[in-house]
Protein backbone atom coordinates (compact mmCIF):
# COMPACT_ATOMS: atom_id res chain seq x y z
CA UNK A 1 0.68 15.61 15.21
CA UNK A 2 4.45 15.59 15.61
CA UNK A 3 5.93 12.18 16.96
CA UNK A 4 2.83 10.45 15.96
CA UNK A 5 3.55 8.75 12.86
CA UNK A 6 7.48 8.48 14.14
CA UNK A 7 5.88 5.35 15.74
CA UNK A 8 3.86 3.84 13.12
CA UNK A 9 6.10 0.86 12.25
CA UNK A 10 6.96 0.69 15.64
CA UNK A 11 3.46 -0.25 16.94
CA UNK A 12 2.95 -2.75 14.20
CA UNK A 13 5.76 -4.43 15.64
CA UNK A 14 4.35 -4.19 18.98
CA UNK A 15 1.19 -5.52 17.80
CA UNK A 16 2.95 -8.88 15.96
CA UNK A 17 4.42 -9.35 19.06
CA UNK A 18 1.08 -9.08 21.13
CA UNK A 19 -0.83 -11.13 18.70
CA UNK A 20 2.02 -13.75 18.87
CA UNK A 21 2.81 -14.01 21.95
CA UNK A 22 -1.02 -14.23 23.15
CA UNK A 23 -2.42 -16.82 20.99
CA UNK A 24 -1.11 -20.13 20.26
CA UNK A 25 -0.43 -21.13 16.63
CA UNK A 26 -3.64 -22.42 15.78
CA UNK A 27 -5.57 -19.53 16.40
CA UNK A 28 -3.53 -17.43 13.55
CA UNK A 29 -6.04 -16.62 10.42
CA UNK A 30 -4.56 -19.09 8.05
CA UNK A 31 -7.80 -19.91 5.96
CA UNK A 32 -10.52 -17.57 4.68
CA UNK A 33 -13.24 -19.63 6.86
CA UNK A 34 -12.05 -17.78 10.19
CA UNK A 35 -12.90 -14.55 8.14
CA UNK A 36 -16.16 -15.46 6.75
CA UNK A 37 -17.44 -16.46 10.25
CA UNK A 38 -16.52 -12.91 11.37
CA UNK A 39 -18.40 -11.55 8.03
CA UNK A 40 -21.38 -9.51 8.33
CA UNK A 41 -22.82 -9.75 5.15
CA UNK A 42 -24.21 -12.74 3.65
CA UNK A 43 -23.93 -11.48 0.42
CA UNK A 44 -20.27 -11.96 0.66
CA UNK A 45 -18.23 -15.08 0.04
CA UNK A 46 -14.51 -15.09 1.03
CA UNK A 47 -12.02 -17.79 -0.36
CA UNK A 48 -7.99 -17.89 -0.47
CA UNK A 49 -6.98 -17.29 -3.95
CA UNK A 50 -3.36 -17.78 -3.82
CA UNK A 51 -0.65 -17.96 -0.69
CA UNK A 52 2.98 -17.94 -0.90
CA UNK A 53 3.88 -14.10 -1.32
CA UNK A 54 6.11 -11.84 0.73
CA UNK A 55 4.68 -8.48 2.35
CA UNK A 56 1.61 -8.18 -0.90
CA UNK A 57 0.89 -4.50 -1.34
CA UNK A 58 -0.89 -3.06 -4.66
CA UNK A 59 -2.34 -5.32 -7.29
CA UNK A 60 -3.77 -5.15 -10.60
CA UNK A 61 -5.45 -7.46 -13.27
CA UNK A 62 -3.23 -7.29 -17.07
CA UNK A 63 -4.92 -7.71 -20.37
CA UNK A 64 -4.28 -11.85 -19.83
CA UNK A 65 -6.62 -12.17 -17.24
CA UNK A 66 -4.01 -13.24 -14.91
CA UNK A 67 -3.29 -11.07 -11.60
CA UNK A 68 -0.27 -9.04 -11.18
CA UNK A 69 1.25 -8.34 -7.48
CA UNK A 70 3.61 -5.88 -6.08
CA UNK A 71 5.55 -7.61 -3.00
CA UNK A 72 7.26 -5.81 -0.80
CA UNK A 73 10.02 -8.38 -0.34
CA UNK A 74 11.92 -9.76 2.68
CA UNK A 75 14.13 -6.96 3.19
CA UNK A 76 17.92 -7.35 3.72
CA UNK A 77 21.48 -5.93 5.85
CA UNK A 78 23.19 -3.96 3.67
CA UNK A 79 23.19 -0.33 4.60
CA UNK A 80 23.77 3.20 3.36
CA UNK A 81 24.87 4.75 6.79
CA UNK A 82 28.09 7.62 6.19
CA UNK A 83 27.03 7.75 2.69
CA UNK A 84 23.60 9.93 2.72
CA UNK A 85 20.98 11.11 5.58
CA UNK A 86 19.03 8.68 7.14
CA UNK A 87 15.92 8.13 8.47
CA UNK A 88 15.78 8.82 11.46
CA UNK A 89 15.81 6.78 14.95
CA UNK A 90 13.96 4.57 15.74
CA UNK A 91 13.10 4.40 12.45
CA UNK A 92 16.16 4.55 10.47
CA UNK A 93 18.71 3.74 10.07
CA UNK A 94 16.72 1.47 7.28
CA UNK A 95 19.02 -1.82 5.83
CA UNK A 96 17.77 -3.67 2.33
CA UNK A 97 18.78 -6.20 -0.19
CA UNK A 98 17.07 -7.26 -3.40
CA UNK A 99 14.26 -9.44 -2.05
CA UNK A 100 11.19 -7.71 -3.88
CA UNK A 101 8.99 -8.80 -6.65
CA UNK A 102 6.59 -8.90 -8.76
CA UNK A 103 4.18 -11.77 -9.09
CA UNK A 104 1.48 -12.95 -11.38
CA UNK A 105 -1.34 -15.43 -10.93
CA UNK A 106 -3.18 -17.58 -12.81
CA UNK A 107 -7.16 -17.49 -12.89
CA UNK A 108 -6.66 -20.91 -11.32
CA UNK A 109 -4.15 -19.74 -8.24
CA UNK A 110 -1.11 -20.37 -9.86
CA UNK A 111 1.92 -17.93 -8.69
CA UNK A 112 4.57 -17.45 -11.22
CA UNK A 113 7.55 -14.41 -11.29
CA UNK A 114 7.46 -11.86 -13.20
CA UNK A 115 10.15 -9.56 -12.29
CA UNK A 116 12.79 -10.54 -9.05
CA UNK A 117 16.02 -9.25 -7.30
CA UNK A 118 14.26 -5.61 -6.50
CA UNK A 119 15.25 -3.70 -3.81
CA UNK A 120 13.18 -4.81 -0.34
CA UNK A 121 14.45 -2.31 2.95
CA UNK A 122 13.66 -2.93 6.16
CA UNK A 123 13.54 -0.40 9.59
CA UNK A 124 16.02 -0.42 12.26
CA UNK A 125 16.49 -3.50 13.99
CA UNK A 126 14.59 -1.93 17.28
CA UNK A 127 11.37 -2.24 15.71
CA UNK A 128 11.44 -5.17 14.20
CA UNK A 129 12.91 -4.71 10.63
CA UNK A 130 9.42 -3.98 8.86
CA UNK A 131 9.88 -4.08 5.00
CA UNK A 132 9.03 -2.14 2.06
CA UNK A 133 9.68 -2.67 -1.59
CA UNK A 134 7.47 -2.44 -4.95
CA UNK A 135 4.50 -0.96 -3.52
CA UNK A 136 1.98 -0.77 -6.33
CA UNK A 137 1.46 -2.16 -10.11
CA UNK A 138 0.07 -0.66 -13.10
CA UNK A 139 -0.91 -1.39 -16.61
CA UNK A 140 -1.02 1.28 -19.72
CA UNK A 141 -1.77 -1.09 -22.48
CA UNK A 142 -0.14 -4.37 -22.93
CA UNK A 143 3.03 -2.60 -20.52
CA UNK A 144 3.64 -3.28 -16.95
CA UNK A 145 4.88 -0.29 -15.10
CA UNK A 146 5.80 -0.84 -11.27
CA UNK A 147 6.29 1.59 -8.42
CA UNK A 148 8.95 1.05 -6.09
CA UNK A 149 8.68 2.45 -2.83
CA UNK A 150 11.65 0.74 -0.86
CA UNK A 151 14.66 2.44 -2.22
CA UNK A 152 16.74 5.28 -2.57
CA UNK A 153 20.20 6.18 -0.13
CA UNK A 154 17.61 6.70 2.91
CA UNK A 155 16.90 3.45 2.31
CA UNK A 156 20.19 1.43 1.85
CA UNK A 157 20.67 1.99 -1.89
CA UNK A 158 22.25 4.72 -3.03
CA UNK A 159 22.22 3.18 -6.41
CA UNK A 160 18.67 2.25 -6.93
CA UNK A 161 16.07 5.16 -6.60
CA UNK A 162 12.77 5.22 -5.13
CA UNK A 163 10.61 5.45 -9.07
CA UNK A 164 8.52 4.40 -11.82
CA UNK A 165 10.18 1.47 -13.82
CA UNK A 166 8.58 -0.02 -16.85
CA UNK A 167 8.85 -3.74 -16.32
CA UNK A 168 10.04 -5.60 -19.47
CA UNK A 169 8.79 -9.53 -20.99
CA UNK A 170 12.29 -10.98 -19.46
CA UNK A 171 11.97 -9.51 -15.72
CA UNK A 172 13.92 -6.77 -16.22
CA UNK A 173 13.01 -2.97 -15.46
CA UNK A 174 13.73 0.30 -16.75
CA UNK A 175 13.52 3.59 -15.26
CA UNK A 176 11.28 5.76 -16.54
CA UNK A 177 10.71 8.31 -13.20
CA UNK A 178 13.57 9.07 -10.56
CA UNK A 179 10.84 9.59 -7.43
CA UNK A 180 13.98 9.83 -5.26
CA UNK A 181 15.18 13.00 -6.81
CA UNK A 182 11.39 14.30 -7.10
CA UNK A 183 11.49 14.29 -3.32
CA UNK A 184 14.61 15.34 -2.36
CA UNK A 185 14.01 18.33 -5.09
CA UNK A 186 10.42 19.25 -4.93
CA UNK A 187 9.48 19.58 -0.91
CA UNK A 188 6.04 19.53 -0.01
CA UNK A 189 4.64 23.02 1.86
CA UNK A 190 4.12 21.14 5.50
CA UNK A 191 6.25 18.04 6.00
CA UNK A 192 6.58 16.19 9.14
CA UNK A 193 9.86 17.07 10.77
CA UNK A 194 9.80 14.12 13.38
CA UNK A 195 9.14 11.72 10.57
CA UNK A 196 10.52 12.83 7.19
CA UNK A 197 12.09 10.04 4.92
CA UNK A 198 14.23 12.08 2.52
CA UNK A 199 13.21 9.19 -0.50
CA UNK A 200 9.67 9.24 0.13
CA UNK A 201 7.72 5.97 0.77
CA UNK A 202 5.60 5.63 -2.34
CA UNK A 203 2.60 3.52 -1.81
CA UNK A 204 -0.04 3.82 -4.81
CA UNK A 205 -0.26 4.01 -8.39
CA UNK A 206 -2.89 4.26 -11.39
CA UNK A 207 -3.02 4.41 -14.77
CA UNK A 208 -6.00 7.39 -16.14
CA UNK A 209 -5.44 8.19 -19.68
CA UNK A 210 -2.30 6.78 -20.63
CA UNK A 211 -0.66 8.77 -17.53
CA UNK A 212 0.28 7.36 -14.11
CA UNK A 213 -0.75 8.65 -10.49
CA UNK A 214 1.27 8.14 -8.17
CA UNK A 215 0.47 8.87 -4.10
CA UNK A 216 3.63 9.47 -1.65
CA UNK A 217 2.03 9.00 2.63
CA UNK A 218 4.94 10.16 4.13
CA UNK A 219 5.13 13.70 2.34
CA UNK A 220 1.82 13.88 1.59
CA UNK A 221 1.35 14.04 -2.44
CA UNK A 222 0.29 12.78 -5.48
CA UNK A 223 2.18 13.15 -8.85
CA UNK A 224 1.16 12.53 -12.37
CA UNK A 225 4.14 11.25 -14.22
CA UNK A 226 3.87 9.97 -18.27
CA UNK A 227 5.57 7.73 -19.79
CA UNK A 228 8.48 9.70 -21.24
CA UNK A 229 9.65 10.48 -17.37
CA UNK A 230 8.36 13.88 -17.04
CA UNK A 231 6.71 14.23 -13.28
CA UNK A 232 4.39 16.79 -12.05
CA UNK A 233 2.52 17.79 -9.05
CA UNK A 234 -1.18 17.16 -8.82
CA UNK A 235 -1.98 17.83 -5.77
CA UNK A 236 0.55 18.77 -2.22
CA UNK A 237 -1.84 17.44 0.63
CA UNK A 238 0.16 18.73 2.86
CA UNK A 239 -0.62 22.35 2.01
CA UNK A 240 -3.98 22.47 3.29
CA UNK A 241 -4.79 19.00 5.09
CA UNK A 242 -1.28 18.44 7.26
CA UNK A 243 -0.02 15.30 8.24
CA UNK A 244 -3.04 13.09 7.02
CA UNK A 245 -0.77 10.55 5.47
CA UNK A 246 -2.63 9.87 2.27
CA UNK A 247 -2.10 6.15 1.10
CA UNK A 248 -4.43 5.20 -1.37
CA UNK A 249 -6.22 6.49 -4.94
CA UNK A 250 -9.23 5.80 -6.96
CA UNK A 251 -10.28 7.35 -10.36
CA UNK A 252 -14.12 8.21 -11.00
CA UNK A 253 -14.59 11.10 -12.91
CA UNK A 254 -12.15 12.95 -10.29
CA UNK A 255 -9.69 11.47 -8.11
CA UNK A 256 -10.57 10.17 -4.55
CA UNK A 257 -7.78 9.85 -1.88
CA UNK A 258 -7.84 8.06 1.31
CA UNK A 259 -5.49 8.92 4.42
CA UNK A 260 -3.99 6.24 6.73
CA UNK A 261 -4.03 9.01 9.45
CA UNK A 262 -1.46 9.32 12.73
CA UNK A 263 -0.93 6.88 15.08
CA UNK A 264 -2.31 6.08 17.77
CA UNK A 265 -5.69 4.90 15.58
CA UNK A 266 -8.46 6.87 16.06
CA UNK A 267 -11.79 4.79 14.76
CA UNK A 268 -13.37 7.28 12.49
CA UNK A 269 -10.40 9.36 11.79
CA UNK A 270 -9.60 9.00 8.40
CA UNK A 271 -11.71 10.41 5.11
CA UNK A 272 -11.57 10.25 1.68
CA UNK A 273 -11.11 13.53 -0.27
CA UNK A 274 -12.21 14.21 -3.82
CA UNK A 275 -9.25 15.73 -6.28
CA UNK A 276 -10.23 17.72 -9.10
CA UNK A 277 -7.26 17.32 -11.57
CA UNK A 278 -6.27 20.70 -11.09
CA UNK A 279 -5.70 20.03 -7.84
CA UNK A 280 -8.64 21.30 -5.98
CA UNK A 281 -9.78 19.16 -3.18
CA UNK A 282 -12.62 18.35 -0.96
CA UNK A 283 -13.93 16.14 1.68
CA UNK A 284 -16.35 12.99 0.26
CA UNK A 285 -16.58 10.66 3.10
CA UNK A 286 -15.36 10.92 6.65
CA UNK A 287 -15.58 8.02 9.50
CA UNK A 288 -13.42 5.78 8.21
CA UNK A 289 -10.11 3.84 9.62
CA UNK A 290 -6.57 3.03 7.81
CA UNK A 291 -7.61 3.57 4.61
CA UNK A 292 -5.24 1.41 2.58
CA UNK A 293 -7.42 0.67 -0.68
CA UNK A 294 -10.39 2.70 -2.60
CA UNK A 295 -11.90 1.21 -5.96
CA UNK A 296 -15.35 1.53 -7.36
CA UNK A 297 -18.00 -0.33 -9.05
CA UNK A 298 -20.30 0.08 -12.34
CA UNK A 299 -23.23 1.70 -9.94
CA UNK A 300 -20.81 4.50 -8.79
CA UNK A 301 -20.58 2.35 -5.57
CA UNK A 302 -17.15 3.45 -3.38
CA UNK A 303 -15.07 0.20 -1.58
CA UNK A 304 -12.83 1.22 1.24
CA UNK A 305 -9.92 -1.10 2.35
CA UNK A 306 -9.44 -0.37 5.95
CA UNK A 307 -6.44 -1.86 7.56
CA UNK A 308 -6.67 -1.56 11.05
CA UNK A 309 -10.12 -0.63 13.07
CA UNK A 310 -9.34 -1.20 16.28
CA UNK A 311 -8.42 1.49 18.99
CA UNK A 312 -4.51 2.06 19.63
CA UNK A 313 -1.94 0.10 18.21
CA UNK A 314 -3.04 -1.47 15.02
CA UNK A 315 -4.43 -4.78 15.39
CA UNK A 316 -4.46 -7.74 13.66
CA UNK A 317 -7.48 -9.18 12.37
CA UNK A 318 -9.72 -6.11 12.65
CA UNK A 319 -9.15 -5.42 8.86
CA UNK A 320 -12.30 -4.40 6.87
CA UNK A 321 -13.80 -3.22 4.04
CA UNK A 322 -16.82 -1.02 3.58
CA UNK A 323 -19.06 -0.32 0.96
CA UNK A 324 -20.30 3.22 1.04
CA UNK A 325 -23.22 4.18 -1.68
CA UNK A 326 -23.76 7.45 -3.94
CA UNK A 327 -25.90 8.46 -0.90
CA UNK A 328 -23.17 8.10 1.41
CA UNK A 329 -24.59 4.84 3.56
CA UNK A 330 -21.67 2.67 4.74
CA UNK A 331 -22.01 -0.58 4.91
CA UNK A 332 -19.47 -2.95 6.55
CA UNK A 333 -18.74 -6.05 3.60
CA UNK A 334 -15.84 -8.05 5.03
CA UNK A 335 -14.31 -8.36 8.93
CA UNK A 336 -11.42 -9.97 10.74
CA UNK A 337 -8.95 -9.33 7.34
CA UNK A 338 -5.09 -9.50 8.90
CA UNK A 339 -3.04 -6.14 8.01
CA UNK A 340 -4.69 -5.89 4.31
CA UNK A 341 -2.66 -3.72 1.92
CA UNK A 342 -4.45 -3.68 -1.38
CA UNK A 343 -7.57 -4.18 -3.32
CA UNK A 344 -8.94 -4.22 -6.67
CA UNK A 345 -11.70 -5.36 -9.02
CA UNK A 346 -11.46 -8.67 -10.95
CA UNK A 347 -12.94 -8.99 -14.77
CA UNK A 348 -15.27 -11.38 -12.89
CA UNK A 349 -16.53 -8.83 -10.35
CA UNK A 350 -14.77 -9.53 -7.13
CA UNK A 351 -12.76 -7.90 -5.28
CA UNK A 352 -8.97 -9.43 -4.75
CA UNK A 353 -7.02 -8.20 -1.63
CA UNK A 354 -3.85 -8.90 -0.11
CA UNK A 355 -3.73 -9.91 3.00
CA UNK A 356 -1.35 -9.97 5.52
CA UNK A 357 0.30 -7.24 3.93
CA UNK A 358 2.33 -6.66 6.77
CA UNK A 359 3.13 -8.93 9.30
CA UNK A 360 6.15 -11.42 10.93
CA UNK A 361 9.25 -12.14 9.10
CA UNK A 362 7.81 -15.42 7.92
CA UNK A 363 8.89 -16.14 4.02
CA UNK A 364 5.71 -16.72 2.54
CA UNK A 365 3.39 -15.41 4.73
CA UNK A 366 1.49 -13.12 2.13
CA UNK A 367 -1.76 -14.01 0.89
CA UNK A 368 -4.64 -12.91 -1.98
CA UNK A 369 -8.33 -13.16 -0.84
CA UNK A 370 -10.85 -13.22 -3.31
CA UNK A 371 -14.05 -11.51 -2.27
CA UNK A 372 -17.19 -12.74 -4.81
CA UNK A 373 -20.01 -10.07 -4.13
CA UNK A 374 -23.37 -12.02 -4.80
């Protein structure tokens, strides 16, 4: 698998480019009505909850009722090159600035801050300055906790690690785990030499039992940390599975992981794999693509984000998600979705994603579907 995933952001570049360069302006997915004429189920309504966000990743509903949104950010130029090993080329050398947040919206739409100034890092120049920032959200209690995915020296701040940070009522954040120095001291049995970031890129978090889950892709773990700092290792991936890139986790009596999988896409590559929480784990569902979400429903029902389906390069607007039952039946709920990042339930039994999770350096550009099963 070696060089594979050295291209990942790459290609997504590439693919911008394509898509932009191919269609005129008009023809961009700017309204959920394009995507509900490529639906296939007529169960399925899909509206535009709220627009205005910057790279949306994880999400998560508080105890208010309103909706709380990691954003990646709008990365930045400063740069930790001479101080600290990089990321490699073409990759790295990553620059950042404090572009992230975290929003929250309103049951009616509304987008307010919550927390702002985070760090937000960006790839090399060469392919196209792709960001990452706060990659997930997560709730124990009344407490916001956020997971930060865009930092660390690999990634332009030597100052600000790659962690957990409990997110305080006046927008500021405290540290509660150093993820950085989890990685850098705590390798996993099989990573990727050709595409190692020292810092890890930390993509998903959850909240079972008063303790947070945490997956890293690019390493291939997931850690259970609490909320006194102290971080463990659930599961290494890598030991028995490779390079499968494992992006995003569910909780349902066990935990379920689903892998984003190597580049070039494969259609039917990726799986999701049951975790025992001592570790032990075993295949649940293969024939899936991109798996950037998992949640389930009250009838034990399994939702799969997948954010590229197409062939090759990833692809905009060949987002899904599928619905796969107890039995294992797949069912294909929503098409057409641009580069989605991140799904979960509503206390009114939809499903909220964010869309155009990646995408052109266009401020604003971010969006939240809402997807109202009837």
């Amino acid at each position: 698998m070696k060089k594979k995933t050295m291209s990942i952001l790459f290609v997504l570049v590439l693919s911008f480019l394509t898509f932009y360069s191919c269609s005129d302006e008009t023809d961009t997915v700017t309204d959920s009505s394009q995507i509900l004429e490529k639906k296939p189920n007529t169960n399925v309504t899909v509206t535009v909850f709220a627009t205005g966000l910057n790279n949306p990743r994880g999400l998560k509903f508080g105890p208010d009722g309103y909706l709380y949104v990691a954003e990646g950010g709008l990365g930045g130029l400063i740069s930790s090159n001479g101080i600290c090993d990089q990321v490699i080329p073409p990759i790295g050398p990553y620059t950042g600035y404090f572009t992230a947040s975290i929003s929250k919206i309103s049951p009616a739409g509304i987008v307010s801050t919550v927390a702002e100034n985070l760090p937000s890092s960006q790839t090399s120049a060469g392919t196209g300055g792709l960001v990452s920032g706060v990659a997930d959200v997560a709730f124990i209690g009344n407490t916001l906790y956020a997971l930060v995915g865009g930092a660390g020296c690999s990634h332009g701040f030597p100052n600000n690690p790659n962690g957990i940070f409990k997110v305080n009522n006046n927008g500021t954040m405290d540290l509660v785990a150093d993820l950085s120095d989890w990685s850098l001291n705590h390798p996993v049995a099989n990573p990727e030499e050709d595409d190692y970031e020292p810092d890890g890129t930390w993509y998903s978090m959850i909240n079972v039992n008063g303790k947070l889950y945490a997956v890293e892709p690019n390493h291939g773990e997931m850690v259970k940390v609490t909320t006194s700092g102290n971080i463990s290792r659930v599961i290494d991936v890598s030991a028995t599975q490779g390079h499968i890139v494992p992006t995003a986790v569910a909780y349902h009596g066990n935990f379920y992981l689903g892998n984003l999988n190597t580049f070039p896409i494969v259609p039917g590559s990726s799986s999701v794999f049951k975790v025992t929480p001592s570790g032990q784990i075993q295949l649940r569902e293969s024939g899936l693509t991109t798996i950037l979400g998992l949640v389930f429903d009250n009838q034990d029902r399994m939702y799969v984000l997948e954010m590229s389906t197409a062939a090759g390069d990833p692809t905009p607007e060949t987002g899904k998600i599928v619905r796969i039952q107890p039995s294992g039946q797949q069912e294909v709920l929503v098409e057409g979705l641009f580069f989605p990042t991140g799904m979960t339930f509503g206390p009114d039994g939809a499903l909220y994603v964010s869309n155009k999770g990646f995408g052109p350096p266009i401020p604003g550009f971010g969006e939240i579907l809402k997807v109202t099963l009837n």
